[in-house]
N, C-alpha and C. Protein backbone atom coordinates (compact mmCIF):
# COMPACT_ATOMS: atom_id res chain seq x y z
N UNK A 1 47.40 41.87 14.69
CA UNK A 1 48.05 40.76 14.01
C UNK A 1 49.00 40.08 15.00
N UNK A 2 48.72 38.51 14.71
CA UNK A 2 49.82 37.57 15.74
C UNK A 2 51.09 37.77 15.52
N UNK A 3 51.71 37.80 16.40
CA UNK A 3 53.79 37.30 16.05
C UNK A 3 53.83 35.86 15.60
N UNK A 4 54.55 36.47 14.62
CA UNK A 4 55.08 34.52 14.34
C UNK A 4 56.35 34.55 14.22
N UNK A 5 56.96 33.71 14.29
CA UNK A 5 58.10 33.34 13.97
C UNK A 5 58.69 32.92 12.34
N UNK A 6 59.95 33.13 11.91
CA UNK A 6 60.53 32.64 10.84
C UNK A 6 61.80 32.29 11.04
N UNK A 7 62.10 30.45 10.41
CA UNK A 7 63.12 30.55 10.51
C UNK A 7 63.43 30.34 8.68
N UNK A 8 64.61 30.55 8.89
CA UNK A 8 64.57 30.87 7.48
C UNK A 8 66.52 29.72 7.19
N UNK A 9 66.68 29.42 5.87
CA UNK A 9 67.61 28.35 5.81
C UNK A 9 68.02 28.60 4.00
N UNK A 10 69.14 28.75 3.68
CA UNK A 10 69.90 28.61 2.41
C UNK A 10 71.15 27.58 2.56
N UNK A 11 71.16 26.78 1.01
CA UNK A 11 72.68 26.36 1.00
C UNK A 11 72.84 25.53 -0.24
N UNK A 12 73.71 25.45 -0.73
CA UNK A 12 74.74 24.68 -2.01
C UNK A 12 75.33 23.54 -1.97
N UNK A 13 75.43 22.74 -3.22
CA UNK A 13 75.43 21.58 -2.87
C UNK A 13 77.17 21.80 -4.07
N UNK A 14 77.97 22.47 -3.16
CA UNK A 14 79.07 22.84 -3.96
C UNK A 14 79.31 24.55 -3.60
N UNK A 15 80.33 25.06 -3.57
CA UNK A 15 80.05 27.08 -3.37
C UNK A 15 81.29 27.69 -4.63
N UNK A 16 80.56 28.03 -5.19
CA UNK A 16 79.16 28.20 -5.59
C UNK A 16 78.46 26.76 -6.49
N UNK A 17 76.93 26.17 -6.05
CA UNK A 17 76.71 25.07 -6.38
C UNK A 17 75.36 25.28 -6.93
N UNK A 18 74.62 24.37 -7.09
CA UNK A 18 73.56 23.88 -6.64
C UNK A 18 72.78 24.43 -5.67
N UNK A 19 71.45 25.23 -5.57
CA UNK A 19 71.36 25.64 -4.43
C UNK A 19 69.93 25.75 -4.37
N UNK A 20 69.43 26.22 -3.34
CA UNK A 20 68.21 26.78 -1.92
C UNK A 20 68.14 27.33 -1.50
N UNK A 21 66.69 27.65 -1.13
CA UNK A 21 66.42 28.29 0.22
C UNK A 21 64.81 27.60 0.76
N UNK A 22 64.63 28.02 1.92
CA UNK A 22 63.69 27.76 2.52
C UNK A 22 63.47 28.59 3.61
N UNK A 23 62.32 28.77 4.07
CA UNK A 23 61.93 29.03 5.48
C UNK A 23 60.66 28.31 5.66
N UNK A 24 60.19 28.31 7.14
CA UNK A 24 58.94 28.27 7.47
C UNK A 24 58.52 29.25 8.69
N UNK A 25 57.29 29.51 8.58
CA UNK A 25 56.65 30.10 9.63
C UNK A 25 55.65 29.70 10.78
N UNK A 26 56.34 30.15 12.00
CA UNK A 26 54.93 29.16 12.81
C UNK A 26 54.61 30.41 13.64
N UNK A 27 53.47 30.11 13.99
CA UNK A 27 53.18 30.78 15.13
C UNK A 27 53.10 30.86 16.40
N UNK A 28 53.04 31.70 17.49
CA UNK A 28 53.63 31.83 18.77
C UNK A 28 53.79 30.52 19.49
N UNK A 29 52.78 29.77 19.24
CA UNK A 29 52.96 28.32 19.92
C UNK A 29 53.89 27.05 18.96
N UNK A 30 53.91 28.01 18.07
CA UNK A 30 55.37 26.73 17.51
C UNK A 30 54.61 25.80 16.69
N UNK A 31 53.29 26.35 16.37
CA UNK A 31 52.53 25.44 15.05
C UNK A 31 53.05 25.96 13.43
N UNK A 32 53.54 25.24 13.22
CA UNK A 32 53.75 25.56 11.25
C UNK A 32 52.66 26.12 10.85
N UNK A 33 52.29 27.16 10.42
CA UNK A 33 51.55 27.51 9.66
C UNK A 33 51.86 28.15 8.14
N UNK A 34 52.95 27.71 8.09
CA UNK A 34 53.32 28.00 6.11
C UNK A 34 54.91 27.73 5.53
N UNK A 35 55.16 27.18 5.06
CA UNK A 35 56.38 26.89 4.58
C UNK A 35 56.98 26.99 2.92
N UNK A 36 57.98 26.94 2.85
CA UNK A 36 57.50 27.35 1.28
C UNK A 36 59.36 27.13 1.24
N UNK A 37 59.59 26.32 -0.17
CA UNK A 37 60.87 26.22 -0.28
C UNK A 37 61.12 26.82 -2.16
N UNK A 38 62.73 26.76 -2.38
CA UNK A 38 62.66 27.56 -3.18
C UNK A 38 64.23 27.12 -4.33
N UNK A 39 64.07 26.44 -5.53
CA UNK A 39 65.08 26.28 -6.16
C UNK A 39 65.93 27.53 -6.62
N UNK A 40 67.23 27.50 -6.53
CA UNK A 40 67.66 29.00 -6.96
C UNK A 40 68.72 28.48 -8.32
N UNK A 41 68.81 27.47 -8.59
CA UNK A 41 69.99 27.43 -9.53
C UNK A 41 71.15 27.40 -8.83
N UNK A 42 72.59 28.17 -9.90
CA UNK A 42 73.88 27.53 -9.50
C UNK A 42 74.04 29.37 -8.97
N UNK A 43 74.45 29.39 -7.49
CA UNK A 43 74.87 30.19 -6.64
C UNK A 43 75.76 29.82 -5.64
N UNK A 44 75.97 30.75 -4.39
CA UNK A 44 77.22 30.53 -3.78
C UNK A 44 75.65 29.81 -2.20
N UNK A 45 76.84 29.97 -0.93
CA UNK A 45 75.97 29.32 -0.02
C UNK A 45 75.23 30.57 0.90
N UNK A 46 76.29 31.93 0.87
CA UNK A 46 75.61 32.89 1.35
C UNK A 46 74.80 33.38 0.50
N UNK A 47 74.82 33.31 -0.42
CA UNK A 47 73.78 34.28 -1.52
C UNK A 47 72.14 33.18 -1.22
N UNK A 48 72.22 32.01 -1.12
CA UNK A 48 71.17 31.27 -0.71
C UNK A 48 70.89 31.73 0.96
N UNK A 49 71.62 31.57 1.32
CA UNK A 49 70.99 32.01 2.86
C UNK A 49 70.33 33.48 2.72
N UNK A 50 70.68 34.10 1.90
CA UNK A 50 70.30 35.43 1.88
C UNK A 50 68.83 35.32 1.67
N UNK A 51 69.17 34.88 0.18
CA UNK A 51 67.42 34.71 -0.52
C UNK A 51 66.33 33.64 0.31
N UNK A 52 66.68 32.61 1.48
CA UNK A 52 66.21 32.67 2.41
C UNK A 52 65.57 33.62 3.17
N UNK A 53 66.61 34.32 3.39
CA UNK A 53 65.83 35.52 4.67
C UNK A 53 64.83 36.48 4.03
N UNK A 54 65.09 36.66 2.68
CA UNK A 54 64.29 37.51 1.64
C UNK A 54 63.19 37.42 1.92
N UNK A 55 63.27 35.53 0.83
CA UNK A 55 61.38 35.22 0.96
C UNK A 55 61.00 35.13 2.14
N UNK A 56 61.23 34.83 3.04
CA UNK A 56 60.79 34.82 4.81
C UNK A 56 60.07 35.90 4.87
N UNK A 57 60.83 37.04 4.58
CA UNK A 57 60.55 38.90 5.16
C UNK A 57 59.41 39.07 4.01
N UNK A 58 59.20 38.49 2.46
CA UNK A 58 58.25 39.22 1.60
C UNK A 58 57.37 38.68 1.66
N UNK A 59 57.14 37.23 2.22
CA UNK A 59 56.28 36.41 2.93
C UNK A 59 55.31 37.22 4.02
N UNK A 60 56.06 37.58 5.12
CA UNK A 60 55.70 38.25 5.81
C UNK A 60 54.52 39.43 5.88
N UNK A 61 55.63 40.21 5.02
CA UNK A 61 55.21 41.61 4.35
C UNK A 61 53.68 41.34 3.53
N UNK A 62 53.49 40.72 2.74
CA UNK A 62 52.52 40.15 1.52
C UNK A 62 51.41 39.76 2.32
N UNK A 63 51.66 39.08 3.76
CA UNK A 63 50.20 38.66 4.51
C UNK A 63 50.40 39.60 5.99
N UNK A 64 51.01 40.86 5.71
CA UNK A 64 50.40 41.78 6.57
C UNK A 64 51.05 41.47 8.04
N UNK A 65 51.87 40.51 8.56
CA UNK A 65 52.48 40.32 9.50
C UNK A 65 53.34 41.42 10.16
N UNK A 66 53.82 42.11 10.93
CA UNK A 66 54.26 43.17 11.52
C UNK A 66 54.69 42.72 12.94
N UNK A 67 54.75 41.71 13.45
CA UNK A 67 55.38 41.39 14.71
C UNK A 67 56.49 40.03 14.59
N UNK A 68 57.56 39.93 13.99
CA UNK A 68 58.19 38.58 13.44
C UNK A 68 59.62 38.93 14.28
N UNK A 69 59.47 37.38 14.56
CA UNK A 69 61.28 36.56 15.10
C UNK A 69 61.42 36.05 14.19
N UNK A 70 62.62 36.49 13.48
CA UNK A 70 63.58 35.84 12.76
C UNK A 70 64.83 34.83 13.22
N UNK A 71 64.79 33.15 12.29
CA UNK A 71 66.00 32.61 13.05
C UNK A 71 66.72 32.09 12.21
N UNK A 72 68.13 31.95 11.67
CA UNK A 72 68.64 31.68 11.11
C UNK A 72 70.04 30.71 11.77
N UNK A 73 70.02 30.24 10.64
CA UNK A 73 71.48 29.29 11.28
C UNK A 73 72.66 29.63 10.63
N UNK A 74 73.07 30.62 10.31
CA UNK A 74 74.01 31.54 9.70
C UNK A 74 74.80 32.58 10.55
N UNK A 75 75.39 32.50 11.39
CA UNK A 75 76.03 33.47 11.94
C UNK A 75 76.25 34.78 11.14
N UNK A 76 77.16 34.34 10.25
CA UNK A 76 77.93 35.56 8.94
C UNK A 76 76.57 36.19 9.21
N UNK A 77 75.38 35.82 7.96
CA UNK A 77 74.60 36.88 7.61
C UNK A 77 73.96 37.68 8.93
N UNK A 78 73.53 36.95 9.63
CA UNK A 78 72.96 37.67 10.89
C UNK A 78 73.93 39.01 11.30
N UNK A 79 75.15 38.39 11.27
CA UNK A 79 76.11 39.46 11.58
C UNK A 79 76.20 40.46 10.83
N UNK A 80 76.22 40.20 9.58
CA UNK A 80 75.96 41.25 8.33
C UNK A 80 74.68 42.24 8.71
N UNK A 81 74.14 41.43 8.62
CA UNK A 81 72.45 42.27 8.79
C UNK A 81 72.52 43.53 10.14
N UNK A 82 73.20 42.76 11.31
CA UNK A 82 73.41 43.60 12.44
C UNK A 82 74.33 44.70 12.23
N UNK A 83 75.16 44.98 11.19
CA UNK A 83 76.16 45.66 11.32
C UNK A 83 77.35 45.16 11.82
N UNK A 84 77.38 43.97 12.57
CA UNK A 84 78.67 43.48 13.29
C UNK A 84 79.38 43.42 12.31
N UNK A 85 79.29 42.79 11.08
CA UNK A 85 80.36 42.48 9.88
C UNK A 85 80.07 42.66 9.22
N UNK A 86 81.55 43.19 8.05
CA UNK A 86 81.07 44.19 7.00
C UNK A 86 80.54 43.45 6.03
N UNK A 87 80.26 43.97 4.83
CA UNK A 87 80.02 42.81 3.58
C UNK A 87 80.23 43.40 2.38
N UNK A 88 81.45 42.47 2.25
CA UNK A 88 82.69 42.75 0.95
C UNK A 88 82.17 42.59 -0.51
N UNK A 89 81.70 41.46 -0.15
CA UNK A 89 81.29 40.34 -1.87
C UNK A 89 79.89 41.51 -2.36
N UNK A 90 79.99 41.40 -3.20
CA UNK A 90 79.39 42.48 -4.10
C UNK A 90 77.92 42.19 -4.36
N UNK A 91 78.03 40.23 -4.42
CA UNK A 91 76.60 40.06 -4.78
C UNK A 91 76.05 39.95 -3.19
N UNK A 92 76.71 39.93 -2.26
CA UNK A 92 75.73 39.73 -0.57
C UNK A 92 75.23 41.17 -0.33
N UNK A 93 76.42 42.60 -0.84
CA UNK A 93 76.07 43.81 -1.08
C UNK A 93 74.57 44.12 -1.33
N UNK A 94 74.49 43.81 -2.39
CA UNK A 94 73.24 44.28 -2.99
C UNK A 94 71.80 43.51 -2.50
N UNK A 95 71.98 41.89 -1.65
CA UNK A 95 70.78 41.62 -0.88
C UNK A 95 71.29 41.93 0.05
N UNK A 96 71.96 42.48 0.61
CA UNK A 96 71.43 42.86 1.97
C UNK A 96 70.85 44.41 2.24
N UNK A 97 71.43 45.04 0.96
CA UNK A 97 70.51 46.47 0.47
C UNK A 97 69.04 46.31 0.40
N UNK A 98 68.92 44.67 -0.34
CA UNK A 98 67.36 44.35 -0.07
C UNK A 98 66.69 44.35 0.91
N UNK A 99 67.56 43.51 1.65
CA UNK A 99 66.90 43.09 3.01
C UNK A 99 66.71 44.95 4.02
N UNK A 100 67.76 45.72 3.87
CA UNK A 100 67.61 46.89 4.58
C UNK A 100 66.64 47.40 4.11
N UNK A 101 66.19 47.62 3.01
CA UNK A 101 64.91 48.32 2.14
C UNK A 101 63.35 47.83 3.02
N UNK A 102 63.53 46.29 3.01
CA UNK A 102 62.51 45.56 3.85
C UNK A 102 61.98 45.38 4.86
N UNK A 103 63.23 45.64 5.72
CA UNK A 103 63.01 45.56 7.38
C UNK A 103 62.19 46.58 7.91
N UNK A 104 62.50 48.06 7.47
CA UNK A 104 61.65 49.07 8.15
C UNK A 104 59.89 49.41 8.12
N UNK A 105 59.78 48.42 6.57
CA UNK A 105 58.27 47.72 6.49
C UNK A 105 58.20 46.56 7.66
N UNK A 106 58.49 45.98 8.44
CA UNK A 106 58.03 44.86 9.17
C UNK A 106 57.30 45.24 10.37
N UNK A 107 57.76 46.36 10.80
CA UNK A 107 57.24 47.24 11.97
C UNK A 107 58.11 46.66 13.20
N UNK A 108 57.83 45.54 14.21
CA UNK A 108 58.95 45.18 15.17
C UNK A 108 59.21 43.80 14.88
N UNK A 109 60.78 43.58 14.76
CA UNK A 109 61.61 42.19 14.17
C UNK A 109 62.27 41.99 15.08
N UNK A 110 62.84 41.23 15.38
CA UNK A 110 64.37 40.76 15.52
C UNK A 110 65.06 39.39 14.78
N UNK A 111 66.12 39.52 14.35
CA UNK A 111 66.70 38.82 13.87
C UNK A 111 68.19 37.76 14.66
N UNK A 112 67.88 36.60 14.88
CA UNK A 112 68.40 35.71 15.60
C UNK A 112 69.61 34.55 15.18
N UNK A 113 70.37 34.75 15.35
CA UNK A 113 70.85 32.89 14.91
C UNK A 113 70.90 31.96 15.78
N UNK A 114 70.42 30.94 15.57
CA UNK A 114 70.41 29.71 15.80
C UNK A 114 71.83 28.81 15.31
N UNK A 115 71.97 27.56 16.24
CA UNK A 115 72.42 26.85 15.59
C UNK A 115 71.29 25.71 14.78
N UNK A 116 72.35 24.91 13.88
CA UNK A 116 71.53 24.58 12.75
C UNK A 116 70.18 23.18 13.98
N UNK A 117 70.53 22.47 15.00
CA UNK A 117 70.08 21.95 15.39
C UNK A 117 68.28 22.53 15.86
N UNK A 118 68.36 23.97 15.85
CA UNK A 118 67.13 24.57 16.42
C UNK A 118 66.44 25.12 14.81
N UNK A 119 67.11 24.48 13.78
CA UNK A 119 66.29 25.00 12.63
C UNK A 119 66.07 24.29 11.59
N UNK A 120 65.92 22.82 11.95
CA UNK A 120 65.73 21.71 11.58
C UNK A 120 64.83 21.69 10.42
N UNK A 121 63.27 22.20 10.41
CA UNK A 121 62.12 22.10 9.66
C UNK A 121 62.92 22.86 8.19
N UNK A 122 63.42 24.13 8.77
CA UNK A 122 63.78 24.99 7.42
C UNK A 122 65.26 24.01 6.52
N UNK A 123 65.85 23.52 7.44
CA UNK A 123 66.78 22.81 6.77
C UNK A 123 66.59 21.41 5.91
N UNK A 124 65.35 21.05 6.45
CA UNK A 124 64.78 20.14 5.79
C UNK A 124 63.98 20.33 4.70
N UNK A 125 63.88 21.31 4.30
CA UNK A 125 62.57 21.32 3.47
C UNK A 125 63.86 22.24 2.70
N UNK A 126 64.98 22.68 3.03
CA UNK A 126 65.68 23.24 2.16
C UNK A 126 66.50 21.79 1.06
N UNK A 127 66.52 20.50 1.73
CA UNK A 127 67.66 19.68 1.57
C UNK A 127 66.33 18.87 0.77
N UNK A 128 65.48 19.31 0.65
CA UNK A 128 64.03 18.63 -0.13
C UNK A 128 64.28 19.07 -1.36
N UNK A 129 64.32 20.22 -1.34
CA UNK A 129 64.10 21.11 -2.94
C UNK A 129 65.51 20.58 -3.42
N UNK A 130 66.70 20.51 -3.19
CA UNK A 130 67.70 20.27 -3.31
C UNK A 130 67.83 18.87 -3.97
N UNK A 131 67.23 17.72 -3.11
CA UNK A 131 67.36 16.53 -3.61
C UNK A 131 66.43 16.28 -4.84
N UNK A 132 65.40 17.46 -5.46
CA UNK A 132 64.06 17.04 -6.16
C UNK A 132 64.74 18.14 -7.63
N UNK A 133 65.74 18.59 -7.15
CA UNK A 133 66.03 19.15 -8.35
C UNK A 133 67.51 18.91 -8.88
């Protein structure tokens, strides 16, 4: 199975607002091959970035993928995820328990941040669902 890439994108139109997520996936040469965005209702802006990285990883998982770069434009969560920073809030607690449950199914990951300029597609298609709902 190919590596592909995910970048993955949450956010609120208010915190807690209005909210999203999105990712897309391309593969090694940087072709889109699947995208998929996602209304969440009224949440905060990390709890959307989260459920970003979610569907990205069950995406993944569901079509058998096992070699993925993850990129996010979130410092915090990345940091969370790494262990660098702790995570207080109760509801980021419990997805990122998700996300730990998930990762050791992926087989080899890494998880990246970006700034938001290198994650354009996911931010767009996040600010899509956003404006359509």
């Amino acid at each position: 199975m190919k590596k592909i890439k995910i970048y993955t994108d949450g956010g609120s139109r208010g915190n807690p607002g209005s909210a999203a997520c999105a990712f897309v996936v391309k593969d090694e040469e940087g072709k889109v091959i699947y995208k998929e965005g996602k209304y969440l209702g009224e949440t905060t802006n990390n709890q959307a970035e989260y459920s970003g990285l979610l569907e990205g990883i069950k995406y993944a998982l569901k079509n058998g993928y096992k070699e993925i770069d993850i990129y996010m434009d979130s410092e915090l969560v990345v940091k969370q995820i790494k262990g660098e920073y702790k995570v207080k809030d109760p509801g980021l607690k419990e997805m990122k328990a998700q996300v730990d449950l998930l990762f050791p199914l992926l087989g080899m990951y890494t998880i990246n941040h970006v700034f938001r300029e290198s994650n354009k597609d996911a931010d767009k298609l996040l600010n899509e669902v956003l404006d359509n709902n």
